[in-house]
Protein backbone atom coordinates (compact mmCIF):
# COMPACT_ATOMS: atom_id res chain seq x y z
CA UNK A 1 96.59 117.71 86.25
CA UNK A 2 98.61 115.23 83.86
CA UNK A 3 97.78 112.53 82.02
CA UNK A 4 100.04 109.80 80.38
CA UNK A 5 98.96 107.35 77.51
CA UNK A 6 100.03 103.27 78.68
CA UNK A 7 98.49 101.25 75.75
CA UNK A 8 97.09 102.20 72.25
CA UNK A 9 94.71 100.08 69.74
CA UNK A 10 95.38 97.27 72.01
CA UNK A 11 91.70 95.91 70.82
CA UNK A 12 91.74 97.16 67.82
CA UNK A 13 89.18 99.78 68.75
CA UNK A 14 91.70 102.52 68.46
CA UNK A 15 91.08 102.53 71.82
CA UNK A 16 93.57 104.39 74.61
CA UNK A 17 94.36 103.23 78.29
CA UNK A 18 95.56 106.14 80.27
CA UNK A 19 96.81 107.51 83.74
CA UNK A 20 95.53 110.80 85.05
CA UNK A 21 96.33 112.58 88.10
CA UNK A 22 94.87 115.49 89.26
CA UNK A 23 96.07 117.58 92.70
CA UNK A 24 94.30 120.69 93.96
CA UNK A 25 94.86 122.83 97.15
CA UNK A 26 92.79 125.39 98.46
CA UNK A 27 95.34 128.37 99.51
CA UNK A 28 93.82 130.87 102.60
CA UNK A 29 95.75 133.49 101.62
CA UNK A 30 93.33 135.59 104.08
CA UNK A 31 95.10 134.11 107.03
CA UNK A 32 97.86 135.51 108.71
CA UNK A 33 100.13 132.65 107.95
CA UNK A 34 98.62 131.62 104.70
CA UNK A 35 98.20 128.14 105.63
CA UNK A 36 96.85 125.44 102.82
CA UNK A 37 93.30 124.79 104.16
CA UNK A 38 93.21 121.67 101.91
CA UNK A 39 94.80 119.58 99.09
CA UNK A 40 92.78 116.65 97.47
CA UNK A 41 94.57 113.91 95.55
CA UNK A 42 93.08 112.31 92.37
CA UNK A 43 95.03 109.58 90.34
CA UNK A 44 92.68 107.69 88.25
CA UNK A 45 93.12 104.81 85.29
CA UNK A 46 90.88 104.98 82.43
CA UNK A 47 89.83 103.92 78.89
CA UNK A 48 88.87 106.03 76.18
CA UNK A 49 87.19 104.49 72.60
CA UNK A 50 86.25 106.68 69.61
CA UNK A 51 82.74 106.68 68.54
CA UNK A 52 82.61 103.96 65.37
CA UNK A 53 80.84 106.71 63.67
CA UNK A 54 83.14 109.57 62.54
CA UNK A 55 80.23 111.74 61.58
CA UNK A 56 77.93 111.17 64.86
CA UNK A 57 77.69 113.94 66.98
CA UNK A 58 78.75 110.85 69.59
CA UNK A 59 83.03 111.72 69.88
CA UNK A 60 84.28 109.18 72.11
CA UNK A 61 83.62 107.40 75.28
CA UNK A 62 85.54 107.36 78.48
CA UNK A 63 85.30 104.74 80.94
CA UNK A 64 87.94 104.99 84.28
CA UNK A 65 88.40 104.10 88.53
CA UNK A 66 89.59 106.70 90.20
CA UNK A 67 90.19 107.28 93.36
CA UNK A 68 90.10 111.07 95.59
CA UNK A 69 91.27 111.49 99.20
CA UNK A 70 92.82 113.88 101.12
CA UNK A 71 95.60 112.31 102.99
CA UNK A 72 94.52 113.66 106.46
CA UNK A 73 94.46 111.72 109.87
CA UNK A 74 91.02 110.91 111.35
CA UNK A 75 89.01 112.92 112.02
CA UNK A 76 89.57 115.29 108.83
CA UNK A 77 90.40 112.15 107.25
CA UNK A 78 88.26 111.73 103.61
CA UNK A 79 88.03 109.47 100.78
CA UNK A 80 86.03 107.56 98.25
CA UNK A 81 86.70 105.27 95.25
CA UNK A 82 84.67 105.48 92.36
CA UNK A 83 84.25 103.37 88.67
CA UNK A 84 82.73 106.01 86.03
CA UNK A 85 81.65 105.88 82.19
CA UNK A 86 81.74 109.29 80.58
CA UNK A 87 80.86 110.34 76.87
CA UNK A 88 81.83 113.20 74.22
CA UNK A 89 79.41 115.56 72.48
CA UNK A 90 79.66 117.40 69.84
CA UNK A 91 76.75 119.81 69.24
CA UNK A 92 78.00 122.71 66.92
CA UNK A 93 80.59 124.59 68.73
CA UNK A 94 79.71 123.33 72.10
CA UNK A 95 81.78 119.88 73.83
CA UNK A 96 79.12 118.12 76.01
CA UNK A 97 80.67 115.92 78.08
CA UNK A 98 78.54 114.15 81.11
CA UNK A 99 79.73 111.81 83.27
CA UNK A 100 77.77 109.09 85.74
CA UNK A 101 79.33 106.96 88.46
CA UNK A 102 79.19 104.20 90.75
CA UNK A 103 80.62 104.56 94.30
CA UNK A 104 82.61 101.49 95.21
CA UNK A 105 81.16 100.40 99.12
CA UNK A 106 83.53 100.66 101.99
CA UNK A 107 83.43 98.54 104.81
CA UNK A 108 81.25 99.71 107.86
CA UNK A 109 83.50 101.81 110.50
CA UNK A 110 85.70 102.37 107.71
CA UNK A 111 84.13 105.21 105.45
CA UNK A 112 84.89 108.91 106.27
CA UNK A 113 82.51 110.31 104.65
CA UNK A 114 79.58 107.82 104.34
CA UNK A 115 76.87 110.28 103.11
CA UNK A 116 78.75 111.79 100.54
CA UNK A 117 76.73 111.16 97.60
CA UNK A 118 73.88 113.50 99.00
CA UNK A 119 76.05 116.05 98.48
CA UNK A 120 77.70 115.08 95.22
CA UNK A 121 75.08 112.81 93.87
CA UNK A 122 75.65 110.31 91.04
CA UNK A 123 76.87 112.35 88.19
CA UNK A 124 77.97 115.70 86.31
CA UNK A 125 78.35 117.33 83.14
CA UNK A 126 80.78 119.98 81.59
CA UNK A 127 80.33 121.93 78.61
CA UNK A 128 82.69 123.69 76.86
CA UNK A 129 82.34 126.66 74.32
CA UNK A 130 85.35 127.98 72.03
CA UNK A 131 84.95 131.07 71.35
CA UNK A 132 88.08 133.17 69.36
CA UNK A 133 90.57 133.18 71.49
CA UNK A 134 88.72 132.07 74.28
CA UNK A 135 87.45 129.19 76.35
CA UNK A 136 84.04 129.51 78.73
CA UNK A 137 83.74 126.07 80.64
CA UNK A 138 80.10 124.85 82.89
CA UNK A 139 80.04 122.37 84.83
CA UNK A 140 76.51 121.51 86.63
CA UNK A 141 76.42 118.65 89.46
CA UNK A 142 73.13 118.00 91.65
CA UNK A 143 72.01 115.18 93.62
CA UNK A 144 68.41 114.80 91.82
CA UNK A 145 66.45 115.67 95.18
CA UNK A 146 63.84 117.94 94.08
CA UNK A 147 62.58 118.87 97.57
CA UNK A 148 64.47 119.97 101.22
CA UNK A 149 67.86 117.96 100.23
CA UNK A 150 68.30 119.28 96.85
CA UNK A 151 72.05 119.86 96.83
CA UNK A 152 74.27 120.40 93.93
CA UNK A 153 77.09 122.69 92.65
CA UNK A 154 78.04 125.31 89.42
CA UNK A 155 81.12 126.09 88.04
CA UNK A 156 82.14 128.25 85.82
CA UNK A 157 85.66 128.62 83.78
CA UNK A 158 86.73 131.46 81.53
CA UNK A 159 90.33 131.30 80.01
CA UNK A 160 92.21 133.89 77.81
CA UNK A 161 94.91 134.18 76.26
CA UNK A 162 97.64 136.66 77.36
CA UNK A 163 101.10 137.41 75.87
CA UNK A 164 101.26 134.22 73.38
CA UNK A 165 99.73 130.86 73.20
CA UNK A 166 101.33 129.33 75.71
CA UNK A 167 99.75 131.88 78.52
CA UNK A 168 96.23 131.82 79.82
CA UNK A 169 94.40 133.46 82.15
CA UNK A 170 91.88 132.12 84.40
CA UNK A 171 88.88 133.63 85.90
CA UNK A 172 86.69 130.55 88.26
CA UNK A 173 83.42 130.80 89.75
CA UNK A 174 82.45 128.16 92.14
CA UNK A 175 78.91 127.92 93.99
CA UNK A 176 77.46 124.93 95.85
CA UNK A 177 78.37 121.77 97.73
CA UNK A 178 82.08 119.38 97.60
CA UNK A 179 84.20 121.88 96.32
CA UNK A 180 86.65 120.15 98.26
CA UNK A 181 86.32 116.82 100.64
CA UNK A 182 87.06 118.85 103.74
CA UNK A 183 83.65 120.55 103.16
CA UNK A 184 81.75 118.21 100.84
CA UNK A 185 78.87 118.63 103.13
CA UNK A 186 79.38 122.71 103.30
CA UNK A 187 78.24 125.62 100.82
CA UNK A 188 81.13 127.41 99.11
CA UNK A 189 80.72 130.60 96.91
CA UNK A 190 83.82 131.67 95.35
CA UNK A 191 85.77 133.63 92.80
CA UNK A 192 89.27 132.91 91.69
CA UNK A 193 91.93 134.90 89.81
CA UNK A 194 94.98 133.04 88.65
CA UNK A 195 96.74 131.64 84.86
CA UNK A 196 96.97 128.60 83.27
CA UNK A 197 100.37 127.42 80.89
CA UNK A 198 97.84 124.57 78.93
CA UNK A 199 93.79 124.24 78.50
C-alpha cells in the first residue's frame, strides 16, 4: 500500500485530500508451480479532517471512493465501487478506527458479484494497540444477521521489530468470509508468516 497527499488546508479545515492504493496477492506456494491464486486491486481518493477538538478522544475523520476489483475475465471476473466515511479513536493506548459504507449500484447484467454485501456487510472496524516495541492490530467485519446468514470475518496483525527500526516482522491470522474477491462468498482460515519495511 501507498498513499500520496494532492491538496492540504484547501478549506481551511486543515483538511488533506489523498490517493491510496493498495495491491494484495494471495501466493499458493503449496502448488507445484506456485501459481498466484489471486491479486485484488484497490486505488481509492479520500479526505481526511482533524477533529476541531484537540483534546476529544474524536482524532480525525476520513471520508473516501474507492474502488476494488480483480482484473479477471468473466467468469472470475469481480468488482465493486464503494463511497465510505471512517473516524479516529483515541481511547488510552488503543486507535479505534471503524469504518461504514455505501455500495455504489451497478447496472443489472453488469455486477459480478451482486450479493456481495451478505458476505461483507456494511462496515468494519480496526483497533490498534502499541505495545513497546510492538504493534497487535483487530479488525472485526460482520454482516449484522443474527440468525442462519450471519457471516463476517477476524483478523488479527502482530508486528515486531527485528534488526533495527526499519524491519518488522509480521505474524497474520485471518478467519471468515472475503478475504479476497475470488472467494468473497467462501470461508478462509489462515496463518501467515512474512516482514514488513513500514507499519
Amino acid at each position: 500500500s501507498f498513499q500520496k497527499s494532492l491538496l492540504d488546508n484547501f478549506f481551511g479545515l486543515d483538511e488533506t485530500f489523498a490517493l491510496g492504493y493498495t495491491q494484495t496477492s494471495w501466493w499458493q506456494t503449496g502448488e507445484s508451480s506456485t501459481p498466484f491464486r489471486e491479486t485484488n486491486y484497490q486505488p481509492e481518493f479520500f479526505l481526511v479532517i482533524p477533529h476541531f477538538d484537540k483534546e476529544s478522544f474524536i482524532k480525525a475523520y476520513q471520508f473516501g471512493l474507492l474502488h476494488e476489483s480483480n482484473g479477471q475475465d468473466v467468469p472470475k471476473s469481480r468488482s465493486w465501487n464503494r463511497l465510505y466515511a471512517k473516524a479516529y479513536l483515541q481511547l488510552g493506548e488503543f486507535l479505534i478506527s471503524p469504518r461504514v459504507w455505501y455500495r455504489i449500484p451497478e447496472e443489472a447484467g453488469d455486477d459480478d458479484n451482486p450479493d456481495i454485501e451478505e458476505y461483507l456487510g456494511h462496515g468494519d472496524m480496526e483497533i490498534t494497540y502499541p505495545w513497546g516495541g510492538h504493534t497487535f492490530k483487530f479488525l472485526v467485519r460482520h454482516n449484522l444477521h443474527f440468525d442462519k446468514t450471519s457471516k463476517g470475518a477476524l483478523q488479527t496483525d502482530w508486528s515486531f521489530p527485528l534488526w533495527d527500526d526499519t524491519l518488522f516482522g509480521y505474524i497474520q491470522i485471518y478467519s471468515g468470509y472475503a478475504e479476497s474477491l475470488i472467494d468473497y462468498n467462501k470461508k478462509t482460515n489462515r496463518i501467515s508468516l512474512g516482514f514488513a519495511l513500514s507499519r
